[in-house]
N, C-alpha and C. Protein backbone atom coordinates (compact mmCIF):
# COMPACT_ATOMS: atom_id res chain seq x y z
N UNK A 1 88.33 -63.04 -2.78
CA UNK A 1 88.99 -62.38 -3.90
C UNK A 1 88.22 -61.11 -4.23
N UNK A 2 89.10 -60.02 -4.32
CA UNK A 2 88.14 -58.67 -4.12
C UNK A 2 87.80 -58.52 -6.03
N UNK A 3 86.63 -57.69 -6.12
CA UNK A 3 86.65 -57.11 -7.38
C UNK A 3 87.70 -56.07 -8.20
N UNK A 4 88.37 -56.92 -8.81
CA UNK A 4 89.92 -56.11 -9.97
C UNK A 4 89.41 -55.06 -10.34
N UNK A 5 89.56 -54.28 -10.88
CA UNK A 5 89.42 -52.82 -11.48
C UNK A 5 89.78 -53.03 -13.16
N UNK A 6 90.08 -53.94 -13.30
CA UNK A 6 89.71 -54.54 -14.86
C UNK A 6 88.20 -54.61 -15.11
N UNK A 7 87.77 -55.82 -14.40
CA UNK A 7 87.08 -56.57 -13.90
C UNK A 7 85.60 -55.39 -13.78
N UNK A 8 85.96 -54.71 -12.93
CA UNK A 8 84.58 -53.87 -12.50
C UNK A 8 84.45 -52.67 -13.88
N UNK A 9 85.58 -52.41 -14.69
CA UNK A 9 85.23 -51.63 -15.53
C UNK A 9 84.83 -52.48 -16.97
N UNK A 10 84.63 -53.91 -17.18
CA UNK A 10 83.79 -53.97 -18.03
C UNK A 10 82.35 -54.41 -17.26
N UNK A 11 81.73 -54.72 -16.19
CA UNK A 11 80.81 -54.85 -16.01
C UNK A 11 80.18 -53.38 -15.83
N UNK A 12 80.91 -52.17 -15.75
CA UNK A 12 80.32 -51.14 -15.91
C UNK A 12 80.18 -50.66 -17.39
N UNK A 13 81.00 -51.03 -18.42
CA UNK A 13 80.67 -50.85 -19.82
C UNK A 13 79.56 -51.96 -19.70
N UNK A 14 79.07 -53.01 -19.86
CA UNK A 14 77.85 -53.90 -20.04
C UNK A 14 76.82 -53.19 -19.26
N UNK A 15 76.76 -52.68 -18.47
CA UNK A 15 75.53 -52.35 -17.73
C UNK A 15 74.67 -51.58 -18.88
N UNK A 16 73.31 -51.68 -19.01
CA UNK A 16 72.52 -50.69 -19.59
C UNK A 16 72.21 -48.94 -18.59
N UNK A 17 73.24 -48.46 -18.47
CA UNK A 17 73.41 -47.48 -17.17
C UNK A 17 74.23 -46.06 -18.07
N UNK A 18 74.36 -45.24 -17.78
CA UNK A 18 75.19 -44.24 -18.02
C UNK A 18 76.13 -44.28 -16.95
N UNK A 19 77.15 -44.02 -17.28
CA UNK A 19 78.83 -44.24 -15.96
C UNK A 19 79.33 -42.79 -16.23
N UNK A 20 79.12 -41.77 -15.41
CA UNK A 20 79.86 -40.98 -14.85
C UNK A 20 81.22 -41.30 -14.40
N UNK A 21 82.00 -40.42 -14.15
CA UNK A 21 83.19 -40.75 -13.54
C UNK A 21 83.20 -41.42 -12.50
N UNK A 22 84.60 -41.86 -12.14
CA UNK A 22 84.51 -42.36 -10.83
C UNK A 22 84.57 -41.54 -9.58
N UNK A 23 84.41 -42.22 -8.62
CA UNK A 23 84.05 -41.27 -7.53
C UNK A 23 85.82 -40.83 -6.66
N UNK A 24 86.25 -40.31 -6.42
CA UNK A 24 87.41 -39.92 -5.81
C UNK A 24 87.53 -40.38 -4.38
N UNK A 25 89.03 -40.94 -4.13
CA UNK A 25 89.18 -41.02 -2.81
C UNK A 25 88.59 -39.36 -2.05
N UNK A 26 88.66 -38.51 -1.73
CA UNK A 26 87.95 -37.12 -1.10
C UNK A 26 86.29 -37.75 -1.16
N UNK A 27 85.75 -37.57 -2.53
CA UNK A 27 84.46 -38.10 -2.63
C UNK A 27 83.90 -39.26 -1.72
N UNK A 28 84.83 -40.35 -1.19
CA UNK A 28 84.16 -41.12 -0.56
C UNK A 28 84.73 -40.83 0.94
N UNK A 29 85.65 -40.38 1.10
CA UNK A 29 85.82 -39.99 2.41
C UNK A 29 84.77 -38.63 2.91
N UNK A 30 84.19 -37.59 1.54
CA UNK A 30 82.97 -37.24 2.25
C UNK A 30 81.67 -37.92 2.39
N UNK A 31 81.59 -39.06 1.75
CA UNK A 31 80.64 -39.85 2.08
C UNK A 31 80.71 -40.88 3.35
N UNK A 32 81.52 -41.08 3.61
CA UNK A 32 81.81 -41.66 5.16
C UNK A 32 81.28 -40.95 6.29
N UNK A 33 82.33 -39.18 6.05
CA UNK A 33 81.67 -38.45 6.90
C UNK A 33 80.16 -37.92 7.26
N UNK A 34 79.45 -37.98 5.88
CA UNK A 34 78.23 -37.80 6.13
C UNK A 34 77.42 -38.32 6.34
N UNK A 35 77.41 -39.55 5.92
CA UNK A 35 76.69 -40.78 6.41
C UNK A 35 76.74 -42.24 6.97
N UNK A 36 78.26 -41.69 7.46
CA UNK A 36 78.64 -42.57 8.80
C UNK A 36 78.95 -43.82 8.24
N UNK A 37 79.32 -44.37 7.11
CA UNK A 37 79.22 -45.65 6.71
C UNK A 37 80.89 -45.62 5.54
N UNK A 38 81.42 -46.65 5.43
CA UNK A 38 82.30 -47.00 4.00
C UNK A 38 82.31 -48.43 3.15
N UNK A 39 81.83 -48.13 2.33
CA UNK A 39 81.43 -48.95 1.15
C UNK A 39 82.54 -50.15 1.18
N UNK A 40 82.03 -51.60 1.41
CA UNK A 40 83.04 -52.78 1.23
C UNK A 40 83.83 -52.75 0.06
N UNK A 41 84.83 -53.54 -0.16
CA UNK A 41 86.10 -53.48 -1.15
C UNK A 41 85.49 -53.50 -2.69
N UNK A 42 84.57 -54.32 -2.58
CA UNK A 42 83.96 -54.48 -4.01
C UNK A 42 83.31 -53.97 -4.45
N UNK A 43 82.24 -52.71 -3.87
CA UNK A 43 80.96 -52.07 -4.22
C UNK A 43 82.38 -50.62 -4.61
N UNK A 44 83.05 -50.15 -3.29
CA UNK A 44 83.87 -49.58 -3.66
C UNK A 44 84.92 -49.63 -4.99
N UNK A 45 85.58 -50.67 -5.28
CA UNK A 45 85.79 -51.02 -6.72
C UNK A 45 84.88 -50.70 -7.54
N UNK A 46 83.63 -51.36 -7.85
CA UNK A 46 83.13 -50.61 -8.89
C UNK A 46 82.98 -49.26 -8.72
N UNK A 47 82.94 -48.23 -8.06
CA UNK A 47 82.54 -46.73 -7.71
C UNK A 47 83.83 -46.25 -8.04
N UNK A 48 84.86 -46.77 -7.64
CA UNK A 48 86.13 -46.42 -8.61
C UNK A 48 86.58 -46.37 -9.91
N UNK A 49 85.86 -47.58 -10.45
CA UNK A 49 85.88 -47.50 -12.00
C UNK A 49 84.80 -47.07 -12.54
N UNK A 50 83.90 -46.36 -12.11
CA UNK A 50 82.85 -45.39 -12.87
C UNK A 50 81.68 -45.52 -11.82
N UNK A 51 81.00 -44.19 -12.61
CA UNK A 51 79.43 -44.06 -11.20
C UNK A 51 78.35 -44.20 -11.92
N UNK A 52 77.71 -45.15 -12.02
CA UNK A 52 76.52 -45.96 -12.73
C UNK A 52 75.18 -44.75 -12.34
N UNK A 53 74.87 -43.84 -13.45
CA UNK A 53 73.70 -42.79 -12.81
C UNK A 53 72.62 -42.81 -13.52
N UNK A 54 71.99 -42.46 -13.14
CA UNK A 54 70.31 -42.07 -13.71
C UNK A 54 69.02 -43.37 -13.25
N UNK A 55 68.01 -43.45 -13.35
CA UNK A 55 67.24 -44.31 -13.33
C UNK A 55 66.92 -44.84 -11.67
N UNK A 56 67.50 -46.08 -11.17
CA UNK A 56 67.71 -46.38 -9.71
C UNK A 56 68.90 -46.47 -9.18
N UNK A 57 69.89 -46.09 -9.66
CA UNK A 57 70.94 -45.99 -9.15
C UNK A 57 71.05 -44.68 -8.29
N UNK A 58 71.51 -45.03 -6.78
CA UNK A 58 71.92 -43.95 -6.05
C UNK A 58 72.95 -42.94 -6.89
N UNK A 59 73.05 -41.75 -6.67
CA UNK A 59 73.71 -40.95 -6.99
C UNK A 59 74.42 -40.20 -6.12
N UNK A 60 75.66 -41.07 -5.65
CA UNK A 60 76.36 -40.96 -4.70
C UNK A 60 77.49 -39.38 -4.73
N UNK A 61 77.02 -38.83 -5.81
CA UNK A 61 78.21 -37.45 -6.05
C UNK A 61 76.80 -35.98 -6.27
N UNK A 62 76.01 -36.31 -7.19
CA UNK A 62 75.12 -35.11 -6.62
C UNK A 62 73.46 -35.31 -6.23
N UNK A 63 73.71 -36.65 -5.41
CA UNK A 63 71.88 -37.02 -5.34
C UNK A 63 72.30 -35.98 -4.04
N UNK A 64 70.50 -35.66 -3.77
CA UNK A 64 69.79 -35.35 -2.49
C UNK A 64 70.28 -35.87 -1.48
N UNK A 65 71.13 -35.20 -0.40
CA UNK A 65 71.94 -36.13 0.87
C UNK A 65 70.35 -36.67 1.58
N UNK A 66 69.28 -35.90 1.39
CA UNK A 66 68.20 -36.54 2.64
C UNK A 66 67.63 -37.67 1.55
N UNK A 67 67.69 -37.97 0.43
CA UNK A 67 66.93 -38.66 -0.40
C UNK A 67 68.22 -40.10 -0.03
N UNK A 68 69.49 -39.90 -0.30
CA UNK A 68 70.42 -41.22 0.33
C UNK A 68 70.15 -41.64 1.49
N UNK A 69 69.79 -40.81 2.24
CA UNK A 69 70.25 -40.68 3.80
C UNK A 69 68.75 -41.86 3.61
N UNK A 70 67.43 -41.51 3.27
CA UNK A 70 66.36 -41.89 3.02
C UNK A 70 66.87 -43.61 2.87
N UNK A 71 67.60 -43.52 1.51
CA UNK A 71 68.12 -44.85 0.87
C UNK A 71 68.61 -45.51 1.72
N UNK A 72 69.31 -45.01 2.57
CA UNK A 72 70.23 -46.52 3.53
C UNK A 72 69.58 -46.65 4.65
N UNK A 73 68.49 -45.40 5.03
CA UNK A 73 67.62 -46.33 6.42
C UNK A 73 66.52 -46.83 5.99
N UNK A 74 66.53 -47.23 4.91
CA UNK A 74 65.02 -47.80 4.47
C UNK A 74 65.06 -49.18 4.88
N UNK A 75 66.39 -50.11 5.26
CA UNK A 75 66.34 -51.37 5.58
C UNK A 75 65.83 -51.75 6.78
N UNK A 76 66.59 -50.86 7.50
CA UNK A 76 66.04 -50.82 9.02
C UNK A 76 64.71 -50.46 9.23
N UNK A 77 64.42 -49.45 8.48
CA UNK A 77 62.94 -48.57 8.64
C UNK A 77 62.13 -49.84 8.38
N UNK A 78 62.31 -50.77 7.27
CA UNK A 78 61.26 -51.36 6.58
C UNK A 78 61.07 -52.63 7.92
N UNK A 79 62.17 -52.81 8.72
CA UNK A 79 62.12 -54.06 9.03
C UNK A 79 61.37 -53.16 10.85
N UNK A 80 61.53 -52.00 11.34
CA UNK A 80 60.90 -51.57 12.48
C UNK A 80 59.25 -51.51 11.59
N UNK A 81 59.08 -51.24 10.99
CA UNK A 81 57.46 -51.51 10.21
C UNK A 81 56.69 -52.69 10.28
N UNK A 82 57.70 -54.06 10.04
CA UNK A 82 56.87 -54.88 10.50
C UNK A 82 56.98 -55.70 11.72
N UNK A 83 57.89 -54.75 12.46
CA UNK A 83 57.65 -55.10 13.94
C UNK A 83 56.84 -54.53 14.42
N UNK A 84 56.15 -53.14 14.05
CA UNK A 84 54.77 -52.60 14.73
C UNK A 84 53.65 -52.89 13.61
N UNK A 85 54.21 -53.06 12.73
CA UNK A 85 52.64 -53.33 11.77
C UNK A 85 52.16 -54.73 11.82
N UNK A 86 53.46 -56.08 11.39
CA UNK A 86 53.17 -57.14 11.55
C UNK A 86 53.45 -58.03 12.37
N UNK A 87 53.44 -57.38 13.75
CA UNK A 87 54.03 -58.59 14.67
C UNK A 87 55.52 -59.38 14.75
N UNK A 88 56.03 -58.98 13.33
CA UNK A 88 57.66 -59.47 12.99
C UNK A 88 58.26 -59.12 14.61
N UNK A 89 59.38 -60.69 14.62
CA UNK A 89 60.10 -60.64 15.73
C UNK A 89 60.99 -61.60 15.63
N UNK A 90 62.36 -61.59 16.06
CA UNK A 90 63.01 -62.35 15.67
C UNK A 90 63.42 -63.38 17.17
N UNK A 91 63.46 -64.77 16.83
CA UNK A 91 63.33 -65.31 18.31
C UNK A 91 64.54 -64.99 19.16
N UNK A 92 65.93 -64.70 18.33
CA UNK A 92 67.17 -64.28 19.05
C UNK A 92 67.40 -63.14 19.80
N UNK A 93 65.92 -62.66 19.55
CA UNK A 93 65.46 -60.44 20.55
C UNK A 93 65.12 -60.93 21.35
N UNK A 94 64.77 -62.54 22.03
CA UNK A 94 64.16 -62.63 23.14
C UNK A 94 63.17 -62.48 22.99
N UNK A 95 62.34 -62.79 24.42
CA UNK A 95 60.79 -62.43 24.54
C UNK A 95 60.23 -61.32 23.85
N UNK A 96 59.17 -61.42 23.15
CA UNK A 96 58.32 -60.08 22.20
C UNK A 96 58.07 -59.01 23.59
N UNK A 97 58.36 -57.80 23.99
CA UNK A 97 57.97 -56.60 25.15
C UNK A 97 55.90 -56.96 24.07
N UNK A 98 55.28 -56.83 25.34
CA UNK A 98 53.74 -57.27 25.07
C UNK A 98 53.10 -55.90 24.63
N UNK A 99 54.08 -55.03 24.73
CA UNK A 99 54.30 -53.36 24.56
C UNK A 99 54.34 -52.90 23.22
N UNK A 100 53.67 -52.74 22.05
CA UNK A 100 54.64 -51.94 20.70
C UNK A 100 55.46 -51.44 20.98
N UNK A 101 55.46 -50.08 21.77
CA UNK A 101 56.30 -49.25 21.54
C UNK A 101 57.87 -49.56 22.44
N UNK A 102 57.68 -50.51 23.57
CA UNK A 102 59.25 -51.13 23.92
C UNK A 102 59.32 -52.10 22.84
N UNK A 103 58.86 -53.11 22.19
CA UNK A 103 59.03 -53.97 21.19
C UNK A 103 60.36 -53.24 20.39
N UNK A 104 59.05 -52.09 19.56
CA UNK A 104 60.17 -50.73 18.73
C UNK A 104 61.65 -50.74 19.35
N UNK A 105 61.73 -50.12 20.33
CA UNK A 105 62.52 -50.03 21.29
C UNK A 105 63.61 -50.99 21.36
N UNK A 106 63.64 -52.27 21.53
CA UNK A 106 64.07 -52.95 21.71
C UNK A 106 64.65 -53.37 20.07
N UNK A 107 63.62 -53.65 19.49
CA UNK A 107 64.25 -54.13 17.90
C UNK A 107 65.02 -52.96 17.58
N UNK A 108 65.35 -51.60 17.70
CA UNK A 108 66.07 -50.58 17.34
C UNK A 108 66.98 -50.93 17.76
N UNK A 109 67.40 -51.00 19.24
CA UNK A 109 68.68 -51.59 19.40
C UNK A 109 69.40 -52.93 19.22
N UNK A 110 68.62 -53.41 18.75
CA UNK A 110 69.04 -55.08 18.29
C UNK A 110 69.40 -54.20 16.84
N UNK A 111 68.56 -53.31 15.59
CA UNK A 111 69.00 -53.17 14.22
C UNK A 111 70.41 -52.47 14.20
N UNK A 112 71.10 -51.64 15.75
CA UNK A 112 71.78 -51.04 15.59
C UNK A 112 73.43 -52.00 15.51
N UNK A 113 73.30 -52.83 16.29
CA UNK A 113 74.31 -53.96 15.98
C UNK A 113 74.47 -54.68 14.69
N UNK A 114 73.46 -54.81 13.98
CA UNK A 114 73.78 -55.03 12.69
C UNK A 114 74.69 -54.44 11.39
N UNK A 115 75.37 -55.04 10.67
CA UNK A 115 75.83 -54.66 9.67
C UNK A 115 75.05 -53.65 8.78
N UNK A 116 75.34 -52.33 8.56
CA UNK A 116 74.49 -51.61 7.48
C UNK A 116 74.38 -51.63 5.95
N UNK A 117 73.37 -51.70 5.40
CA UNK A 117 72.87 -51.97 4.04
C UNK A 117 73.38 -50.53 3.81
N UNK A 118 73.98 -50.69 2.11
CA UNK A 118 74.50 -49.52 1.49
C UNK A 118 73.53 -50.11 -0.11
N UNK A 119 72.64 -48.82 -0.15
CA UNK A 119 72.01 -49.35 -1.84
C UNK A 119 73.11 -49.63 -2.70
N UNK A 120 72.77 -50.79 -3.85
CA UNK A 120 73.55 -50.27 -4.87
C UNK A 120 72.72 -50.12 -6.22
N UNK A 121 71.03 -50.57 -6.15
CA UNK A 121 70.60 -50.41 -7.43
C UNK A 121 69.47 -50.57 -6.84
N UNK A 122 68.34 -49.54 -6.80
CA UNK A 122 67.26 -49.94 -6.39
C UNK A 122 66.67 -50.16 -4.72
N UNK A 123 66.25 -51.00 -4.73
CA UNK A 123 66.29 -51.91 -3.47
C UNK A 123 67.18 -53.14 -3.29
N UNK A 124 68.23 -53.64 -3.86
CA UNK A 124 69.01 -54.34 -3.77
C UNK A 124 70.17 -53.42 -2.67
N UNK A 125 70.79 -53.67 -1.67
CA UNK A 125 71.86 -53.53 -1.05
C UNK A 125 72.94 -54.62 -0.87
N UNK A 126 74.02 -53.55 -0.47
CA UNK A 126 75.12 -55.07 0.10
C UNK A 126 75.88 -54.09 1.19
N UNK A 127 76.37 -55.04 1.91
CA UNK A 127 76.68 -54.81 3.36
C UNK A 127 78.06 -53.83 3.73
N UNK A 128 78.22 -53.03 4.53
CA UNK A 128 78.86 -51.77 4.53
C UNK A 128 80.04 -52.54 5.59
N UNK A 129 80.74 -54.07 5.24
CA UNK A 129 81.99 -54.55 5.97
C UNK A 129 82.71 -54.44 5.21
N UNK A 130 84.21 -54.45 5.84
CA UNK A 130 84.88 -54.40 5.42
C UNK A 130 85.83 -55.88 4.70
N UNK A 131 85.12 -56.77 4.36
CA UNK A 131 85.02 -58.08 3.12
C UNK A 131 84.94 -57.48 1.83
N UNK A 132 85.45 -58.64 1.34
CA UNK A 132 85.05 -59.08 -0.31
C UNK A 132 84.18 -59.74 0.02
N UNK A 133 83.47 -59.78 -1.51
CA UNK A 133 83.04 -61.48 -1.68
C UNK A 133 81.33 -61.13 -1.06
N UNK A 134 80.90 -60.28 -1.13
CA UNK A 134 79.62 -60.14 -0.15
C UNK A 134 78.61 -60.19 -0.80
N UNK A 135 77.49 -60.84 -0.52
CA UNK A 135 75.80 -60.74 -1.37
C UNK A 135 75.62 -59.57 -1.53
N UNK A 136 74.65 -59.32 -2.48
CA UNK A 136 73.94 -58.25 -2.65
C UNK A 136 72.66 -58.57 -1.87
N UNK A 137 71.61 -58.41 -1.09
CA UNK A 137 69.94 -58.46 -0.77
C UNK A 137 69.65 -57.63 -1.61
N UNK A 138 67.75 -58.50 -2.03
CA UNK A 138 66.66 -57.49 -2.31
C UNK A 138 66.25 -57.39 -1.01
N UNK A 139 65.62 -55.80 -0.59
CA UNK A 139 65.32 -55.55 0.73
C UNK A 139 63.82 -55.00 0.65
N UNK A 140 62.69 -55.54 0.52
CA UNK A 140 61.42 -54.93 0.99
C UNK A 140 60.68 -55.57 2.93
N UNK A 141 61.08 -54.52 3.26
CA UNK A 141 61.05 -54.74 4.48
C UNK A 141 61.60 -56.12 5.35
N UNK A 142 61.15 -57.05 5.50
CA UNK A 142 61.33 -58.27 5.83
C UNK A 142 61.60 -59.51 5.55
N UNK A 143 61.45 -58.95 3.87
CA UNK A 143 61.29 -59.83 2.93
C UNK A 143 62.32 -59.69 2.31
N UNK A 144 63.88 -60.30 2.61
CA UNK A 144 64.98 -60.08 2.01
C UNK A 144 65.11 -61.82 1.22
N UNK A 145 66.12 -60.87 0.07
CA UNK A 145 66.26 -62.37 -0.94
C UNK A 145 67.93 -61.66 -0.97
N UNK A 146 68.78 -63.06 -1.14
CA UNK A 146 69.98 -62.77 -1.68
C UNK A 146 69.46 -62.83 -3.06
N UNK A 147 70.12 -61.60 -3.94
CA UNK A 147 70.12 -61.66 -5.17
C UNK A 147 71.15 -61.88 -5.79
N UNK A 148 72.32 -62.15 -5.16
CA UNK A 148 73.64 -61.98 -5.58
C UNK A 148 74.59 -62.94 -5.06
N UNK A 149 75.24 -63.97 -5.02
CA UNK A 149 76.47 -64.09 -3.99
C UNK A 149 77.68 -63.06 -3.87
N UNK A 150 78.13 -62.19 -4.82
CA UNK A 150 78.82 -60.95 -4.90
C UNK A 150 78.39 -60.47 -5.68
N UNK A 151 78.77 -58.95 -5.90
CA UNK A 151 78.18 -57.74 -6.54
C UNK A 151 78.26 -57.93 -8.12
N UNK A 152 79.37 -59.02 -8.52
CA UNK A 152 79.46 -59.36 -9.90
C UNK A 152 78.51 -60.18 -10.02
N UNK A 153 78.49 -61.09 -9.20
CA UNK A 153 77.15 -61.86 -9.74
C UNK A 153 75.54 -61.32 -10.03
N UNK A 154 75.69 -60.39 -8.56
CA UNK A 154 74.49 -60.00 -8.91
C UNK A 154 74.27 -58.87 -10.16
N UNK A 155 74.95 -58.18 -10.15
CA UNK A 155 75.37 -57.56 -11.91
C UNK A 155 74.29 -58.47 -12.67
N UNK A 156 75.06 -59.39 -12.68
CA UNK A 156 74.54 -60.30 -14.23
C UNK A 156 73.84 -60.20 -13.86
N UNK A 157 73.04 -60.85 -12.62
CA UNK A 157 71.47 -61.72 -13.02
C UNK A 157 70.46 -60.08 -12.75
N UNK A 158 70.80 -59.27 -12.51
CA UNK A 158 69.98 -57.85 -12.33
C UNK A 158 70.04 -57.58 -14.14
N UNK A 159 71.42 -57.62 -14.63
CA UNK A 159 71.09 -57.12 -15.93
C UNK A 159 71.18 -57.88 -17.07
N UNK A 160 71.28 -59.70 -16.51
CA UNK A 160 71.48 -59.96 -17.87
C UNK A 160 72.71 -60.17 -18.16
N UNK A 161 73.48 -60.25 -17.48
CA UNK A 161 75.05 -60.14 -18.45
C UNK A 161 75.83 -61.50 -18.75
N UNK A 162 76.67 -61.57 -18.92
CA UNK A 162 76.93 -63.16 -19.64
C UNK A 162 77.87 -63.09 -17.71
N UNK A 163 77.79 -64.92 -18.03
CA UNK A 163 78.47 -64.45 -16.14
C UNK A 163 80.02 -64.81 -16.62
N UNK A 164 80.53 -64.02 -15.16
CA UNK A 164 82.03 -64.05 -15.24
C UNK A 164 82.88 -64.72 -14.53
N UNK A 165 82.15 -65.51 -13.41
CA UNK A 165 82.77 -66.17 -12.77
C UNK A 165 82.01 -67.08 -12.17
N UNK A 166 82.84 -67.87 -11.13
CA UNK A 166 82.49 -69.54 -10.93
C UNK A 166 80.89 -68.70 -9.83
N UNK A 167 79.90 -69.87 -9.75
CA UNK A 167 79.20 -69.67 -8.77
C UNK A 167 79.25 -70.43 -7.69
N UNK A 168 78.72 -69.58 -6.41
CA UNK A 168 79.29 -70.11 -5.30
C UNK A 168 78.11 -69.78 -4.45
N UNK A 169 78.39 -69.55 -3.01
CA UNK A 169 77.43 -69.48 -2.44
C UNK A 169 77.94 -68.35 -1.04
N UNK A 170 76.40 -67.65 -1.09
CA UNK A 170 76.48 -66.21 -0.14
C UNK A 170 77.54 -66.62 1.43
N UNK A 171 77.86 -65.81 1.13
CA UNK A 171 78.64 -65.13 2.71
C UNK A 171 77.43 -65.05 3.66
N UNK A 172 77.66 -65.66 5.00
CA UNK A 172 76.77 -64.69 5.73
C UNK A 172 77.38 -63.79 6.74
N UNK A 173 75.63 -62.88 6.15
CA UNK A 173 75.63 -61.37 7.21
C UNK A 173 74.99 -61.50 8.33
N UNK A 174 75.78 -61.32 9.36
CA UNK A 174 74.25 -61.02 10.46
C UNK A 174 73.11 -60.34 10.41
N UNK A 175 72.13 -61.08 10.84
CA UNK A 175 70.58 -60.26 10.79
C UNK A 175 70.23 -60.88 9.41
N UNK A 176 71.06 -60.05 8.74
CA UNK A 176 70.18 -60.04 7.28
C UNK A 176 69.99 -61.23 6.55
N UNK A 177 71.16 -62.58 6.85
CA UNK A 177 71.28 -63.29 6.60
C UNK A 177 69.98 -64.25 6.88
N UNK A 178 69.89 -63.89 8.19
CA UNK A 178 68.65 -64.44 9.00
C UNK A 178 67.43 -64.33 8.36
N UNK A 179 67.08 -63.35 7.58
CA UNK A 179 65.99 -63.09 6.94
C UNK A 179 65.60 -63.86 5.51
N UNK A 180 66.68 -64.63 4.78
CA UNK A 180 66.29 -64.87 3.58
C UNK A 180 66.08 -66.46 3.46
C-alpha cells in the first residue's frame, strides 16, 4: 500500500522540519537525469507533498549536486572502506581475492548490482525500487540497522510522532538486507 498524499502531508506538518514546496514532476525528472536514480513510490510521495529542508535533510531542489552526489555514494563508499580497512566480506562474493586491491575490485562490482540507497534524513536511506512499503536503513558503513519498516514508520520513530499505522515487518532488499 503506497504512501496517500493525505497521509504524507500530515506527517510532513508533524515533522519538526521546515517544508518547502513540493518538488515538481520536471524537478524529479532532473534528478533522475543527474544522478541516475528515481525515488520509490513512497519517498517520492512525500517529496510531492512538501520538501522537508534545513538541518539533515538532503536538499534535493538547491543543495550542492557534488555534496548529494557525495550523499548517495556514501553507502557504497562506506561499505568498499571496510572491505580494505576491515577485512569486511560477504560469503556470497565468493572467495576473499588475497589481493586488496582485486578484493576492491571485485566488491565494486558485486555493490553495483545492488539496489541504490537514496538519503532521506541524515544517514538513514531507503531503496531507489520501484515498491511501496520499503525500510528505511541507518547506514554507517557496514553497520546497517533497519530503522523503519516504511518511510511512515520510520517518520515516527526518527521524530517521535504518534504512529499511524499497523506495524509490520521490513521488506527485504538485497545486500542491504544482508547487513542488518
Amino acid at each position: 500500500m503506497s504512501l496517500s498524499a493525505a497521509y504524507a502531508r500530515d506527517l510532513l506538518a508533524a515533522l519538526p522540519a521546515r517544508v518547502a514546496d513540493p518538488l515538481t514532476a520536471a524537478e524529479f525528472a532532473g534528478l533522475a537525469r543527474r544522478f541516475g536514480f528515481v525515488f520509490n513510490p513512497d519517498h517520492r510521495a512525500l517529496l510531492t507533498a512538501g520538501l522537508p529542508v534545513g538541518g539533515r535533510w538532503p536538499d534535493w531542489r538547491d543543495g550542492d549536486p557534488d555534496q548529494l552526489a557525495e550523499r548517495l555514494a556514501a553507502p557504497v563508499d562506506g561499505v568498499l572502506f571496510d572491505v580494505q580497512e576491515n577485512g569486511f566480506w560477504l560469503a556470497a562474493w565468493g572467495d576473499r581475492p588475497s589481493r586488496t586491491a582485486f578484493a576492491l575490485s571485485v566488491a565494486r562490482r558485486m555493490l553495483e548490482q545492488t539496489p541504490r540507497l537514496v538519503p532521506v534524513y541524515g544517514h538513514r536511506y531507503t531503496p531507489a525500487l520501484p515498491e511501496t512499503d520499503l525500510p528505511v536503513f541507518s547506514v554507517m558503513q557496514t553497520d546497517v540497522v533497519v530503522y523503519g519498516d516504511t518511510l511512515p514508520a520510520y517518520l515516527q520513530r526518527e521524530f517521535d510522532l504518534p504512529p499511524g499505522g499497523l506495524p509490520g515487518s521490513a521488506k527485504q532488499v538485497p545486500f542491504w538486507s544482508d547487513l542488518t
